[in-house]
C-alpha atoms as a PDB file:
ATOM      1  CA  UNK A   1      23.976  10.020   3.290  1.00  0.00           C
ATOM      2  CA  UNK A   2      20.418  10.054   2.633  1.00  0.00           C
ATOM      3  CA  UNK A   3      18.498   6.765   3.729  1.00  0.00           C
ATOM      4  CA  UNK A   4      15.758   5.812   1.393  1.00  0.00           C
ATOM      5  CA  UNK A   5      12.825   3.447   1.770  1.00  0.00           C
ATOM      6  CA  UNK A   6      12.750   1.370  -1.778  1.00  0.00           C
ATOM      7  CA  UNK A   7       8.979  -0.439  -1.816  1.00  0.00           C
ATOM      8  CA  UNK A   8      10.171  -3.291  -4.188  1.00  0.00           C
ATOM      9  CA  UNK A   9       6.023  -3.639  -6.029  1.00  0.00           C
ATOM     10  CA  UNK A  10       5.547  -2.809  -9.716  1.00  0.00           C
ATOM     11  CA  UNK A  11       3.386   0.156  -8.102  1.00  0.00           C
ATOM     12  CA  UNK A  12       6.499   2.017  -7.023  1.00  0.00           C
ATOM     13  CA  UNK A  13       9.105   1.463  -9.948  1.00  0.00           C
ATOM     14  CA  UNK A  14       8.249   5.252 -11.324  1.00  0.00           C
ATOM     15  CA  UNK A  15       9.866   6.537  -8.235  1.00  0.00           C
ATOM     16  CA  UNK A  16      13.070   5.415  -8.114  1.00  0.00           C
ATOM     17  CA  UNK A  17      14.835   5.387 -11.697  1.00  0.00           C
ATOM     18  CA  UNK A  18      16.520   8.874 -11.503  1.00  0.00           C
ATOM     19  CA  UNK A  19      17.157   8.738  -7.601  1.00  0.00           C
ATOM     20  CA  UNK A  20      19.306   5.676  -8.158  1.00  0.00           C
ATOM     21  CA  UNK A  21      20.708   6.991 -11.480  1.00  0.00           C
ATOM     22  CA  UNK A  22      22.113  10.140  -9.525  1.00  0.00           C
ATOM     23  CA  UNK A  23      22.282   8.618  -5.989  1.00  0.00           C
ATOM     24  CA  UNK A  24      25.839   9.576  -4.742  1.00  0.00           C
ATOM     25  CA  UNK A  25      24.845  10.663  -1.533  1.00  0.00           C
ATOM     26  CA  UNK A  26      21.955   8.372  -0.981  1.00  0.00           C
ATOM     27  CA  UNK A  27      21.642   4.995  -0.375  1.00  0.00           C
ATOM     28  CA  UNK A  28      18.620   2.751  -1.054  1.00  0.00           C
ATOM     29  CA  UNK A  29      16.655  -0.306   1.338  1.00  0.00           C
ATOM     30  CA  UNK A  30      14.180  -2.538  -0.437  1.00  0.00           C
ATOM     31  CA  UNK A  31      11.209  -3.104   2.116  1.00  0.00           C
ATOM     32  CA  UNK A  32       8.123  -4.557   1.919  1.00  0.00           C
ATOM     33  CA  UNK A  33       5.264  -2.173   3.031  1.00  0.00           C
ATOM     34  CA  UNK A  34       4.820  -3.776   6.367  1.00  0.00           C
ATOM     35  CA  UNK A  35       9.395  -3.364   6.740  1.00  0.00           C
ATOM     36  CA  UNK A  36       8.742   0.095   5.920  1.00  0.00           C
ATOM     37  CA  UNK A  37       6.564   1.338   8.516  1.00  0.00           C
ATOM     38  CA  UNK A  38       8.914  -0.838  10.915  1.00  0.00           C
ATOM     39  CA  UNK A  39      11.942   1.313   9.699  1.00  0.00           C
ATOM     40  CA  UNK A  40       9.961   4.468   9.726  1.00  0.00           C
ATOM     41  CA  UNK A  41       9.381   3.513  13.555  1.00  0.00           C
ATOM     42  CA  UNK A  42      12.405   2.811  14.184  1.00  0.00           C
ATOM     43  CA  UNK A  43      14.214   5.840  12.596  1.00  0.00           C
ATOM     44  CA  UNK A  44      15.804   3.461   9.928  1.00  0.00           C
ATOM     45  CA  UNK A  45      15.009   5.626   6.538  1.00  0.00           C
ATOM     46  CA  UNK A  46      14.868   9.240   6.282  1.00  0.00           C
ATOM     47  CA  UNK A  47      12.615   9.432   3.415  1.00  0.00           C
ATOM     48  CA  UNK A  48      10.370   6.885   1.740  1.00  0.00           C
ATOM     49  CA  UNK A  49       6.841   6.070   0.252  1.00  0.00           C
ATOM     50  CA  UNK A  50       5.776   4.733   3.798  1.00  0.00           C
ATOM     51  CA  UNK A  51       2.051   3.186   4.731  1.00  0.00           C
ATOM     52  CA  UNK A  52      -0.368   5.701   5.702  1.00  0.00           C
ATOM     53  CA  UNK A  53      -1.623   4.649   8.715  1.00  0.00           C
ATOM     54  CA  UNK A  54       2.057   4.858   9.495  1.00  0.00           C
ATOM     55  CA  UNK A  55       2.492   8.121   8.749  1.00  0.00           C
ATOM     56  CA  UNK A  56       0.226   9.070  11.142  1.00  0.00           C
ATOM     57  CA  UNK A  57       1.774   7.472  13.732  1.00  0.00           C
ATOM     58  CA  UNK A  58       5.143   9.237  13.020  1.00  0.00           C
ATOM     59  CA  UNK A  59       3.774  12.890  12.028  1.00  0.00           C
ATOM     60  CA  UNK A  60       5.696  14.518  14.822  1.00  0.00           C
ATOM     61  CA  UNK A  61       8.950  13.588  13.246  1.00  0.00           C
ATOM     62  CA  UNK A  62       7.855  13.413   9.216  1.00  0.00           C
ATOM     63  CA  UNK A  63       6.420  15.648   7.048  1.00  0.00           C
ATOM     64  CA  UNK A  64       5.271  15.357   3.560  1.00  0.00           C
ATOM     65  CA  UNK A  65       7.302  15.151   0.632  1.00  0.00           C
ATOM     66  CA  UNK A  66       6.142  16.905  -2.481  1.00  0.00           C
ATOM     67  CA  UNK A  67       2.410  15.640  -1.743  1.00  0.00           C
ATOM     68  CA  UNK A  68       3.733  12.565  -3.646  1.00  0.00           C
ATOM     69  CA  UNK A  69       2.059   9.121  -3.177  1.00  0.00           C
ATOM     70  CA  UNK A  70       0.487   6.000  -4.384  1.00  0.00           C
ATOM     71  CA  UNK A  71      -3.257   6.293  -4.874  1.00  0.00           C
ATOM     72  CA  UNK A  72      -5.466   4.177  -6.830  1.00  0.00           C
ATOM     73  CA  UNK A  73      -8.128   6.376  -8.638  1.00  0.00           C
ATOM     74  CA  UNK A  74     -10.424   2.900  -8.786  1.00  0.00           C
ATOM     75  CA  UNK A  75      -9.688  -0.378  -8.954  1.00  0.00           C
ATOM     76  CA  UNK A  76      -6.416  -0.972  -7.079  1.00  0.00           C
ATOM     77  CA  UNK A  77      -6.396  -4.378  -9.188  1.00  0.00           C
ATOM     78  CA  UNK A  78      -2.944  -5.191  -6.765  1.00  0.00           C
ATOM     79  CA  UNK A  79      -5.216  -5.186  -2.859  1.00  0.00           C
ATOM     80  CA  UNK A  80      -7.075  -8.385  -3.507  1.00  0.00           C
ATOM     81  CA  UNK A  81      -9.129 -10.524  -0.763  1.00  0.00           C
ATOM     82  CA  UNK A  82     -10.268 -14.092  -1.610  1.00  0.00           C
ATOM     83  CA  UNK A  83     -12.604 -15.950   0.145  1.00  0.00           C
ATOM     84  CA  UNK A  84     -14.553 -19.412   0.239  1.00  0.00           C
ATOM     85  CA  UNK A  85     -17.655 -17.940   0.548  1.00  0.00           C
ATOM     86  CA  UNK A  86     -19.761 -14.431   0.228  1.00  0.00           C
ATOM     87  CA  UNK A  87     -18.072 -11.490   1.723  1.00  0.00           C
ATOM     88  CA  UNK A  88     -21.271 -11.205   3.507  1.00  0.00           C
ATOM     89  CA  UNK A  89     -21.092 -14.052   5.060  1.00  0.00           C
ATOM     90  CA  UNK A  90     -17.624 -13.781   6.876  1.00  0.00           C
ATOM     91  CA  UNK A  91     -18.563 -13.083  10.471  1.00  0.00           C
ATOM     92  CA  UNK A  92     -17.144 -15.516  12.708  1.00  0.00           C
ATOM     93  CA  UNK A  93     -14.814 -16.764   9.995  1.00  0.00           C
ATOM     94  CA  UNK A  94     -10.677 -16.479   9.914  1.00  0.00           C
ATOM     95  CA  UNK A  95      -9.255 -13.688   7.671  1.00  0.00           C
ATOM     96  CA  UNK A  96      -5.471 -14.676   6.840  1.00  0.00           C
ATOM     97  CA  UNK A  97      -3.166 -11.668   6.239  1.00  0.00           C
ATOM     98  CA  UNK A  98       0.128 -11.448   4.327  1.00  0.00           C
ATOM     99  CA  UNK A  99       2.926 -10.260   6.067  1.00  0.00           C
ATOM    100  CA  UNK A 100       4.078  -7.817   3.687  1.00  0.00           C
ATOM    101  CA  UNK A 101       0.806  -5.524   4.500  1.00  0.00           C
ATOM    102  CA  UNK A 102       0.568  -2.196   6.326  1.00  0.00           C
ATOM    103  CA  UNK A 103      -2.669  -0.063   5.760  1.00  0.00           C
ATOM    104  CA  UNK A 104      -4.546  -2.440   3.272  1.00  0.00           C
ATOM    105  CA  UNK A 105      -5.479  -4.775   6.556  1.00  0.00           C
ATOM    106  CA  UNK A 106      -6.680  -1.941   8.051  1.00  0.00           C
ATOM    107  CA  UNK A 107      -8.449  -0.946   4.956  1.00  0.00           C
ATOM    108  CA  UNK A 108     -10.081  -4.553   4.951  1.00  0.00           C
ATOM    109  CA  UNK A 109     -11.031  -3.876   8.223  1.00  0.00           C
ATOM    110  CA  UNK A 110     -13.501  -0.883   7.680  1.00  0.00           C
ATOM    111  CA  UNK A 111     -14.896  -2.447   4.640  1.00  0.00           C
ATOM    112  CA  UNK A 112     -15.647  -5.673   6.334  1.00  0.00           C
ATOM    113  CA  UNK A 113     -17.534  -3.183   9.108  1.00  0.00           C
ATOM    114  CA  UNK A 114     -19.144  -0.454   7.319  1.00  0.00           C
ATOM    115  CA  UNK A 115     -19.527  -2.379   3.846  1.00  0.00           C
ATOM    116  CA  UNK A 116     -20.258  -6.441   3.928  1.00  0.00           C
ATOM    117  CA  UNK A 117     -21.289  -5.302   8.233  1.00  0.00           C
ATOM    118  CA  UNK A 118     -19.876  -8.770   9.201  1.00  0.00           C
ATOM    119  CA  UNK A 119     -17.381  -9.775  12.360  1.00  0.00           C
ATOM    120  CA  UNK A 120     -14.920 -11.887  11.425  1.00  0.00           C
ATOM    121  CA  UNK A 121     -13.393 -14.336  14.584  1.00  0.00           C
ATOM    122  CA  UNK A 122      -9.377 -13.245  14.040  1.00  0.00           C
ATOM    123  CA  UNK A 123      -7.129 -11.648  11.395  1.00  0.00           C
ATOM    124  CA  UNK A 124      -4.012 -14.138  11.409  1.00  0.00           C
ATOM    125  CA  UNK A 125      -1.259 -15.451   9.434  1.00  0.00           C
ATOM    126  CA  UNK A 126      -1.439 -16.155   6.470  1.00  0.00           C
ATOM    127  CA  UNK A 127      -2.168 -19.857   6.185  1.00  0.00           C
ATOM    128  CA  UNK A 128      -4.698 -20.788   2.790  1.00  0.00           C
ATOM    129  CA  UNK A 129      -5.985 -23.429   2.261  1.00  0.00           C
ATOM    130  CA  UNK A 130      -6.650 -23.235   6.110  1.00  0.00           C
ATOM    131  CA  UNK A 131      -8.070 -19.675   5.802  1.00  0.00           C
ATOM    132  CA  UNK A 132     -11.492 -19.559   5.213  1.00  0.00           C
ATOM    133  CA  UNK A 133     -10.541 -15.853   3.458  1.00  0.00           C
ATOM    134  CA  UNK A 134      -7.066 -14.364   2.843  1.00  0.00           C
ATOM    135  CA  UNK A 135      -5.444 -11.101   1.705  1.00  0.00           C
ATOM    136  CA  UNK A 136      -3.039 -10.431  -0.336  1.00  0.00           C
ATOM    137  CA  UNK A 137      -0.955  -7.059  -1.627  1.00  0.00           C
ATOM    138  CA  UNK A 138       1.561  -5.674  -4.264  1.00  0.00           C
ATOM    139  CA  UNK A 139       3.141  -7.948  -6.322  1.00  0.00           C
ATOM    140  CA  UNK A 140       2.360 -11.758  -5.029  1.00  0.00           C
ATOM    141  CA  UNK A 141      -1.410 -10.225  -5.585  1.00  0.00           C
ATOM    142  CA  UNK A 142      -0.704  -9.477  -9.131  1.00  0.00           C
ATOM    143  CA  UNK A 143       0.793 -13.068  -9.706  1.00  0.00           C
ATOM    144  CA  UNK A 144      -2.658 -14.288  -8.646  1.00  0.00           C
ATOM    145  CA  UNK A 145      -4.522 -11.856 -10.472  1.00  0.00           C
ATOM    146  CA  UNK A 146      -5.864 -14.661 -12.247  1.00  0.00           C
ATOM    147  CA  UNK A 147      -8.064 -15.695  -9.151  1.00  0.00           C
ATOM    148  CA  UNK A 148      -7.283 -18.723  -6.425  1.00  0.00           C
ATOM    149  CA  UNK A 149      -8.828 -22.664  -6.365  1.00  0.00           C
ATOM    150  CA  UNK A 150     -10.790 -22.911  -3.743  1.00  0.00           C
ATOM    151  CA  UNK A 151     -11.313 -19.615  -2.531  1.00  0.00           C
ATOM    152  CA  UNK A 152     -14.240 -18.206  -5.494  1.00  0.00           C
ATOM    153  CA  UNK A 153     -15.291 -15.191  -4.292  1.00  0.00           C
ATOM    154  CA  UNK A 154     -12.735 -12.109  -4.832  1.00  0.00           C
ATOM    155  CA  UNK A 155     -12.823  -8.382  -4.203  1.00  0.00           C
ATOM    156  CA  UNK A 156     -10.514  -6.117  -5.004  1.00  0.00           C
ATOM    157  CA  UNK A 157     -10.556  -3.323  -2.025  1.00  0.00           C
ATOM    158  CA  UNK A 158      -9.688  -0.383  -4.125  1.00  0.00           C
ATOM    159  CA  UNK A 159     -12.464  -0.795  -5.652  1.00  0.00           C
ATOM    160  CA  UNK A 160     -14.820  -1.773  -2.712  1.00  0.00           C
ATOM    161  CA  UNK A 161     -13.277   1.389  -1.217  1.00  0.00           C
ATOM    162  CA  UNK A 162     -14.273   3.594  -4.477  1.00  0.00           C
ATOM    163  CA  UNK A 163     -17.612   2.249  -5.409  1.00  0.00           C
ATOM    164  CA  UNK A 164     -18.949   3.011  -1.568  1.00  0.00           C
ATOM    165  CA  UNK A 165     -17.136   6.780  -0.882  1.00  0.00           C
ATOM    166  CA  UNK A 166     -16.286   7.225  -4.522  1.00  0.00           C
ATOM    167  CA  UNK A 167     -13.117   8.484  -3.634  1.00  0.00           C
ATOM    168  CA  UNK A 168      -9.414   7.269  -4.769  1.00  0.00           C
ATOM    169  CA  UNK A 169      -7.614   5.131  -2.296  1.00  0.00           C
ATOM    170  CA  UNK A 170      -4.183   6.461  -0.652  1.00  0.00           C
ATOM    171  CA  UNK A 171      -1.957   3.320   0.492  1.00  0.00           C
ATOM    172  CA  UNK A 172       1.089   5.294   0.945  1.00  0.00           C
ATOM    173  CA  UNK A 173       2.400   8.659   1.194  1.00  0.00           C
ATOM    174  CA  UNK A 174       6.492   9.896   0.782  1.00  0.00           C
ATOM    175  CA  UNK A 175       7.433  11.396   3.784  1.00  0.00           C
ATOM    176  CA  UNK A 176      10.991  13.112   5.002  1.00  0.00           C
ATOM    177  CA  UNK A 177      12.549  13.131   8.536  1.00  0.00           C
ATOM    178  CA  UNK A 178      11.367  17.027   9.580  1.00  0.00           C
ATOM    179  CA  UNK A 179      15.151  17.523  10.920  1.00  0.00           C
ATOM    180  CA  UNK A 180      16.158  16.795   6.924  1.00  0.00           C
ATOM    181  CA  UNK A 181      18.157  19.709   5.424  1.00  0.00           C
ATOM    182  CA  UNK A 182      15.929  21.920   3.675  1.00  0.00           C
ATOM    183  CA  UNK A 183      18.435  21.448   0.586  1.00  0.00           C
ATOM    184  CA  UNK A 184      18.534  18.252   0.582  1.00  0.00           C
ATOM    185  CA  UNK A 185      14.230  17.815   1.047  1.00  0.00           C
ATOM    186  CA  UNK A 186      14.106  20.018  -2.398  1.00  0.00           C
ATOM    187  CA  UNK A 187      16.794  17.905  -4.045  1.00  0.00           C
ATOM    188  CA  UNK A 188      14.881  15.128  -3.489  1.00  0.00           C
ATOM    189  CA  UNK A 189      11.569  16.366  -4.967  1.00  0.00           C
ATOM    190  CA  UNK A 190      13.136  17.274  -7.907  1.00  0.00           C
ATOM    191  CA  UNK A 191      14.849  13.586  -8.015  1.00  0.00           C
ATOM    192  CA  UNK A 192      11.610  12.105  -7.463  1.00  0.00           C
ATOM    193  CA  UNK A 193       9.466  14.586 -10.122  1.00  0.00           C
ATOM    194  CA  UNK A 194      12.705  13.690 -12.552  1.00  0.00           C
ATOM    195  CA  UNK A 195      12.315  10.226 -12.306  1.00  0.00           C
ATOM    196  CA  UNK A 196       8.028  10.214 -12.180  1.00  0.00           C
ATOM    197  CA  UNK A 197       9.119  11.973 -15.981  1.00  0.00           C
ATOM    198  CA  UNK A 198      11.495   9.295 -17.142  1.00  0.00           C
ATOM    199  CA  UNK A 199       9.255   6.502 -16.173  1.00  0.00           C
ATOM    200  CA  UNK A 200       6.602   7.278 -18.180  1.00  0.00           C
ATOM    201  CA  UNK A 201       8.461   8.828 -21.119  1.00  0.00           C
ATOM    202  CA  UNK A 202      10.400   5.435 -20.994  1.00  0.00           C
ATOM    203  CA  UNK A 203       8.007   3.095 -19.836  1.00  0.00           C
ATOM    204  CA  UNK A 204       9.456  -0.315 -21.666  1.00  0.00           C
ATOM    205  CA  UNK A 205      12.355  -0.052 -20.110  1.00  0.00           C
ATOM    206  CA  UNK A 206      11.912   0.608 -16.841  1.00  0.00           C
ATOM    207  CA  UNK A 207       8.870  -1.410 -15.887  1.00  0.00           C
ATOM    208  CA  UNK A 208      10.831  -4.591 -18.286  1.00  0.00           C
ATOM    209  CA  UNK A 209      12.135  -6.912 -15.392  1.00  0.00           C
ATOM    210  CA  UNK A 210       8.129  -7.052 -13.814  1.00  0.00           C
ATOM    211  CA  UNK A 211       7.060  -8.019 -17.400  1.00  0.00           C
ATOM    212  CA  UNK A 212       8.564 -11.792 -16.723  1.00  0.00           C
ATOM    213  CA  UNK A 213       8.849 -11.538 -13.095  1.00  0.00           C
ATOM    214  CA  UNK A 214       5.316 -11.163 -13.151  1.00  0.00           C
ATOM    215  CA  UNK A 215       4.055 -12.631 -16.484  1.00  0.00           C
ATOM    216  CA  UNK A 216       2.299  -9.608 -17.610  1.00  0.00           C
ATOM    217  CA  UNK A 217       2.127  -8.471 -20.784  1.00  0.00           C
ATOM    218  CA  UNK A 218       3.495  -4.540 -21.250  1.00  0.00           C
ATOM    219  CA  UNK A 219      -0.140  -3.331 -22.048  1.00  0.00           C
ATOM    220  CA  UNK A 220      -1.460  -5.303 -19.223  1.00  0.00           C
ATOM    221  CA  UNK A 221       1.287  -3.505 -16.680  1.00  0.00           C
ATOM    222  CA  UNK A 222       0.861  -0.295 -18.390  1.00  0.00           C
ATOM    223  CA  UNK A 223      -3.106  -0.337 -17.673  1.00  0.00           C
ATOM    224  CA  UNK A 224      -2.167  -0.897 -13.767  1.00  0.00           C
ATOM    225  CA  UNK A 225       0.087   1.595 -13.755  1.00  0.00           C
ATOM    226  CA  UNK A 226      -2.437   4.149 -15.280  1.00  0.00           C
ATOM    227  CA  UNK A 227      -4.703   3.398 -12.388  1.00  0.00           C
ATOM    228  CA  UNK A 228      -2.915   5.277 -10.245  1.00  0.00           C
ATOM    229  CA  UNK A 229      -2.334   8.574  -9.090  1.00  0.00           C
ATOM    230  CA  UNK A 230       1.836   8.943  -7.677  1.00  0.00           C
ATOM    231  CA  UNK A 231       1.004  12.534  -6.218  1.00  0.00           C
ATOM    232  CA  UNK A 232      -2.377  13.801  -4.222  1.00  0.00           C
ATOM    233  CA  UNK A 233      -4.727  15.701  -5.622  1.00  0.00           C
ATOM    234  CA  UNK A 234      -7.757  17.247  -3.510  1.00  0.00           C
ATOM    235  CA  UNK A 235      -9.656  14.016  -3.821  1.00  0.00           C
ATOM    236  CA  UNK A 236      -6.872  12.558  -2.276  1.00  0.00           C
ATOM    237  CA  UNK A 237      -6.510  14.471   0.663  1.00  0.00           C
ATOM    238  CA  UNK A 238     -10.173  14.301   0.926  1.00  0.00           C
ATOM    239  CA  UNK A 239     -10.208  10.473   1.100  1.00  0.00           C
ATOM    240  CA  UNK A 240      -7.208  10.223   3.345  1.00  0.00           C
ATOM    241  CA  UNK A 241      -9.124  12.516   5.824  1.00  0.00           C
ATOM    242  CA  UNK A 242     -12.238  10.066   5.803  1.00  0.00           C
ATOM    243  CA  UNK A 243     -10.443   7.171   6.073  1.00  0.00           C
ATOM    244  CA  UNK A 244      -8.585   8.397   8.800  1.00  0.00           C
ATOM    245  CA  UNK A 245     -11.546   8.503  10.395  1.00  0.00           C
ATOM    246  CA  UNK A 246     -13.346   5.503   9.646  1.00  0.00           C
ATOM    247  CA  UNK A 247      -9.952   3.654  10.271  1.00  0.00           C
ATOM    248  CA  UNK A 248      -9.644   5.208  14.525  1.00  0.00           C
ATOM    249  CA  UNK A 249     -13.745   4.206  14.749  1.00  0.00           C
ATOM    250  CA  UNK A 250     -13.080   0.588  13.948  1.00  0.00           C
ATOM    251  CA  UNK A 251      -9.905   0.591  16.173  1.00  0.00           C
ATOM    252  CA  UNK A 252     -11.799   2.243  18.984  1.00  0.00           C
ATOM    253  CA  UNK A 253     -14.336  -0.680  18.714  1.00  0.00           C
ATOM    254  CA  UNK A 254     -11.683  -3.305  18.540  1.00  0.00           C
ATOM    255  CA  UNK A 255     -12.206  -4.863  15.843  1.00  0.00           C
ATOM    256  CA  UNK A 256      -8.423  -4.593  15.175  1.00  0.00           C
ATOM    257  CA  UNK A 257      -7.829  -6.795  18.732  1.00  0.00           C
ATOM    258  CA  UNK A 258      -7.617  -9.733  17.066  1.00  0.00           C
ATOM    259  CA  UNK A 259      -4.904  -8.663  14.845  1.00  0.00           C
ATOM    260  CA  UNK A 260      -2.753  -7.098  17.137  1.00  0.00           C
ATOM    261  CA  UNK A 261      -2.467 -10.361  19.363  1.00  0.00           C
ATOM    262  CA  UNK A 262      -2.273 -12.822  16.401  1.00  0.00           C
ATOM    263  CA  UNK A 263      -0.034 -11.259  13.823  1.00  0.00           C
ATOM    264  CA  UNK A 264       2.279  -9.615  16.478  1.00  0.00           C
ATOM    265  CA  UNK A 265       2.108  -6.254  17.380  1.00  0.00           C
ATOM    266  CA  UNK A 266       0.395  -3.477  14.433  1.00  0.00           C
ATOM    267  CA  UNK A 267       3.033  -1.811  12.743  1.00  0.00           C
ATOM    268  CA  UNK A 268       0.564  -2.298  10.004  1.00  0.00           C
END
């Protein structure tokens, strides 16, 4: 029985229709990003659309599956950071982080270095009005899509990310336990292509439950869906590769310290 990681964000729905539909010999976990990576760690899934900077944590034992992913091409318009005042302005301020994230965090972390060039005190819990900025991801970002009282100033790290490398944005990447069957590996490409085909030929009905669990209109959720790419292309690989090494600059600085000690370990 095949264990499968099930990110639970309107981002991911394409993935999964088909895998369920036919899933005999698999069975299915819904996990937040940040659960993910845990259970990636851990050896809890075999396969899964797990956080990148997780990935390469774990590369000795996973591999790749099918090159498939979730990429934003621009705006990610679902990675949002809110703040009380100018982005620029943030060193020495507290940066509150929702629990659910994995590599956006990190992603915030190299922007807030090599783009606004500020030092914020501590990443911590999440904790707003308290906050003097805060992050958000996935789905409880979408529900305040809308903007936050209090907090005016808003950036949507995608598309910080994109406007300064002008590259896409990789948050995730499926990977498969190396020691997988080679049959079943290939049987669950073409489960995952299969389903990728049905989602979009059926859109309406599969993304339908996030239209009221989210209060987005169908042409609003098909727009967000269109802004991203579910399987790497060069530019992907080619932004991967740079974050990757913006990402171990940062951490070899220690500017992820503060997270580490406040938010409990980095699995993130």
């Amino acid at each position: 029985m095949m264990r499968i990681g099930k990110i639970p964000y309107l981002n991911s729905v394409l993935f999964y229709h088909e895998l369920e539909a036919g899933a005999k010999q698999m069975s299915f976990e819904s996990l937040v990003p940040r659960q993910l990576s845990g259970a990636a760690v851990e050896h809890g899934v075999d396969a899964g659309p797990v956080p990148l900077v997780t990935c390469w944590d774990i590369e000795d034992r996973y591999e790749s599956l099918g090159d498939f992913c979730i990429a934003t091409i621009a705006k990610a318009r679902s990675i949002f950071l809110f703040s009380k005042r100018p982005f620029g302005e943030l060193t020495g301020a507290t940066i509150g982080v929702t629990g659910e994230t994995s590599t956006s965090v990190r992603l915030l972390k190299v922007l807030m270095t090599h783009v606004y060039r500020v030092e914020p005190r501590r990443y911590e819990h999440l904790d707003w009005p308290a906050n003097d900025a805060f992050l958000l991801i996935g789905d409880e970002a979408l529900l305040h899509r809308a903007g936050v009282k209090g907090y005016p100033y808003f950036a949507d790290l995608g598309e910080v990310w994109n406007t300064w490398t002008g590259l896409p944005f990789v948050f995730a990447r499926w990977i498969v336990r190396k020691d997988l069957e080679a049959s079943d590996k290939k049987r669950l490409v073409k489960a995952i292509e299969a389903s990728i085909e049905y989602g979009w030929k059926h859109f309406e009905e599969v993304v339908a439950p996030k239209v009221k669990e989210l209060s987005m209109p169908l042409a609003e959720i098909r727009e967000y869906m269109e802004g991203f790419r579910f399987k790497m292309t060069e530019q992907e690989h080619e932004a991967v590769v740079r974050f990757r090494q913006l990402d171990a600059a940062v951490r070899r600085s220690g500017a992820g310290a503060a997270t580490a000690a406040t938010l409990g370990g980095d699995k993130r």
